[in-house]
C-alpha atoms as a PDB file:
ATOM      1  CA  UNK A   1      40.388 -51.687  41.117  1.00  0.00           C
ATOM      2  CA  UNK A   2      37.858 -49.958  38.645  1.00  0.00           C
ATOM      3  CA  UNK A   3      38.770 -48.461  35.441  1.00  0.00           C
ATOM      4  CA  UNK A   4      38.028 -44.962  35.049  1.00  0.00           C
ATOM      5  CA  UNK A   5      38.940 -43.559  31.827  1.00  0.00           C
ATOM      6  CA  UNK A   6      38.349 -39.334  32.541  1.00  0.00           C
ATOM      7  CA  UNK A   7      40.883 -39.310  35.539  1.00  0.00           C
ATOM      8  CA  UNK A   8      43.259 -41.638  33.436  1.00  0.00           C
ATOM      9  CA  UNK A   9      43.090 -38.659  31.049  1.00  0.00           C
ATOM     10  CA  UNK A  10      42.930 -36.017  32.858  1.00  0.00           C
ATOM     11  CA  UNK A  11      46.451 -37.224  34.634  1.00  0.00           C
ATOM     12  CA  UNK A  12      47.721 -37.936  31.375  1.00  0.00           C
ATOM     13  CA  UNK A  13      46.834 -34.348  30.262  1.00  0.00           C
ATOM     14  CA  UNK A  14      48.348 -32.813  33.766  1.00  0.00           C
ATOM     15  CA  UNK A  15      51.569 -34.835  33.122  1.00  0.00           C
ATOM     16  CA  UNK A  16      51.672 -33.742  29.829  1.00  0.00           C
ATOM     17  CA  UNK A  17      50.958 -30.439  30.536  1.00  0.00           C
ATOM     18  CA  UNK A  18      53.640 -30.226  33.410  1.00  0.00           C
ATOM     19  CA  UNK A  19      56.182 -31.366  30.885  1.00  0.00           C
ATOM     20  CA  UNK A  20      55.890 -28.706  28.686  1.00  0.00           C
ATOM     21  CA  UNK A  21      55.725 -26.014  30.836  1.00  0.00           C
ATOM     22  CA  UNK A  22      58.985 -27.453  32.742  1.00  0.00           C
ATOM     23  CA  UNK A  23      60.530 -27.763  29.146  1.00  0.00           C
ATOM     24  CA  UNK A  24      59.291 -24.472  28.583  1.00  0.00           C
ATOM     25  CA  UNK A  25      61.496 -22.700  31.133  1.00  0.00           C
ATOM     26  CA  UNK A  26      64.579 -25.032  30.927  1.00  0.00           C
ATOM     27  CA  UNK A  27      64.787 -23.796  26.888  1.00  0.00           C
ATOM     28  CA  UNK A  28      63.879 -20.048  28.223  1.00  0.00           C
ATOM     29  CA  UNK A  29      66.117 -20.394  31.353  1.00  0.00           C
ATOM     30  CA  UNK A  30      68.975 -21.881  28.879  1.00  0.00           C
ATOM     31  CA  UNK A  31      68.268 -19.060  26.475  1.00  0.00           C
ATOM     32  CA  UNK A  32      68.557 -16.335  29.012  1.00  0.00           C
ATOM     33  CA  UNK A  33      71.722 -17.854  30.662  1.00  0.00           C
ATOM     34  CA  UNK A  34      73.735 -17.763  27.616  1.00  0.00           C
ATOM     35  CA  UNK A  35      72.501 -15.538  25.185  1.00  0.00           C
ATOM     36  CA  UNK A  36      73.765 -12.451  26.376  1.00  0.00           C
ATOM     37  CA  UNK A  37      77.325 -13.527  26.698  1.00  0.00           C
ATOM     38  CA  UNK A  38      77.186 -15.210  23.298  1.00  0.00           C
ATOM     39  CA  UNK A  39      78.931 -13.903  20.028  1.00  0.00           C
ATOM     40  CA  UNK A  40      75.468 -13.693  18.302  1.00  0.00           C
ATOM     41  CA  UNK A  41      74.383 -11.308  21.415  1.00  0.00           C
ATOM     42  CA  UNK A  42      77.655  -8.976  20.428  1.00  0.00           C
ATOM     43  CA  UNK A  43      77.160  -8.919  16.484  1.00  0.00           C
ATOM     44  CA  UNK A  44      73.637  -9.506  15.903  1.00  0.00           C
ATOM     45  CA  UNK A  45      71.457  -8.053  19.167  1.00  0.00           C
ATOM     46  CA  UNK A  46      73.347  -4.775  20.294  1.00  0.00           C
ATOM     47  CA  UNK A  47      74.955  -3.227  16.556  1.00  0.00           C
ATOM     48  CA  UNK A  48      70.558  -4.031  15.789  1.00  0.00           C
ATOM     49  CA  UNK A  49      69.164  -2.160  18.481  1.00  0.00           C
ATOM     50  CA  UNK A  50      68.967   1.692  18.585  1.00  0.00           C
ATOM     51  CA  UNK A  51      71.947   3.609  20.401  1.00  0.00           C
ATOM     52  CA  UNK A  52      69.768   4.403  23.581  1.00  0.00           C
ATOM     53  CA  UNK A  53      69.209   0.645  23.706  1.00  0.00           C
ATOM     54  CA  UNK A  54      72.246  -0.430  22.676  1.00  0.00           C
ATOM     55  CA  UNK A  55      74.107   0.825  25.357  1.00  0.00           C
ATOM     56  CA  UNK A  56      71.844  -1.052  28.042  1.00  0.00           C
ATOM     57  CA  UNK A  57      72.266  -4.331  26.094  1.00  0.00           C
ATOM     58  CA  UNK A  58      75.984  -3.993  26.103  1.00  0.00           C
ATOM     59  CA  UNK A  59      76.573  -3.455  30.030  1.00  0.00           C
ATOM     60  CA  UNK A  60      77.703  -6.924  31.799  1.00  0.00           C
ATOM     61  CA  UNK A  61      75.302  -5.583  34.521  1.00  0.00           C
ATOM     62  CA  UNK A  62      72.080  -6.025  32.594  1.00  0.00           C
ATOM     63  CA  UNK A  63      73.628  -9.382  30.747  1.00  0.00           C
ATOM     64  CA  UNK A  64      74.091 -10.771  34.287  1.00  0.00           C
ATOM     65  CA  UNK A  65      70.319  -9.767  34.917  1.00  0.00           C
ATOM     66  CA  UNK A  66      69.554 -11.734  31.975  1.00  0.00           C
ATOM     67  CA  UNK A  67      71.619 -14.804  33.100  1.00  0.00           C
ATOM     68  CA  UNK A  68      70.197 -14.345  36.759  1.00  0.00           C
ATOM     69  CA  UNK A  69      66.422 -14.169  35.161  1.00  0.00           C
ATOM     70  CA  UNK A  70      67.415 -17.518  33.585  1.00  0.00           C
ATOM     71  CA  UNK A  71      68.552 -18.682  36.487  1.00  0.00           C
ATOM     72  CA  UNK A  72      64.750 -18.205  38.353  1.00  0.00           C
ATOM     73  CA  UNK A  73      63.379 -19.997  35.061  1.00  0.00           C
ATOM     74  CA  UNK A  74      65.513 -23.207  36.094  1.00  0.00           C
ATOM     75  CA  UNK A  75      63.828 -22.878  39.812  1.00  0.00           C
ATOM     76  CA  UNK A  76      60.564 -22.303  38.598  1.00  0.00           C
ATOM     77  CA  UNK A  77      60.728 -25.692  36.327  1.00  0.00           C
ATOM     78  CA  UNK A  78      62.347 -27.237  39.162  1.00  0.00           C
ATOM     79  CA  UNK A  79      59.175 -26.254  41.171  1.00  0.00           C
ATOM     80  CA  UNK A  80      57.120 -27.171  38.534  1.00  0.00           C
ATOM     81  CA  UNK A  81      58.753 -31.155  38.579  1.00  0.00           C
ATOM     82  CA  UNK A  82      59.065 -31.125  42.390  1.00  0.00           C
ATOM     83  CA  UNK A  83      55.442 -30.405  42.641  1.00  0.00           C
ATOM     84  CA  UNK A  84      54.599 -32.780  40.037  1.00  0.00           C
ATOM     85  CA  UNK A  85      56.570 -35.473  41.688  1.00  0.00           C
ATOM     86  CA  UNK A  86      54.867 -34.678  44.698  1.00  0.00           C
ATOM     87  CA  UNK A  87      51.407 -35.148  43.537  1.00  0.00           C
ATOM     88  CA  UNK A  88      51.989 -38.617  41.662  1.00  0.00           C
END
């Protein structure tokens, strides 16, 4: 077996590249899961936004969009690792 130190680090740049972006959108996918049902979202977010806004921000319909966007973050970094995993 030869040493080859540019495909050494250019699989430890992929790996480290891979996870960040599946860090990425587990934070973002975390974020948009429980933000909008949090007590921040209800005194901070909506009272801050204009009235037009407002009103959008405070429907459970658009805060379960939010959660179910969060919820396609967590798939995508699960693609992300299941791809990775697949490659190694």
């Amino acid at each position: 077996m030869e040493y080859n130190p540019s495909v050494l680090g250019q699989r430890s740049l992929r790996a480290a590249l891979i996870l960040v972006i599946v860090v990425y959108l587990t934070a973002a996918g975390w974020f948009f899961v429980l933000a909008p049902w949090s007590r921040f979202w209800a005194a901070r977010v909506v009272p801050g936004a204009p009235f037009w806004v407002s009103t959008w921000l405070d429907h459970p319909a658009f805060r379960g969009a939010l959660s179910g966007f969060g919820l396609v973050h967590f798939a995508a970094a699960w693609s992300w690792l299941e791809r990775a995993m697949r490659k190694t």
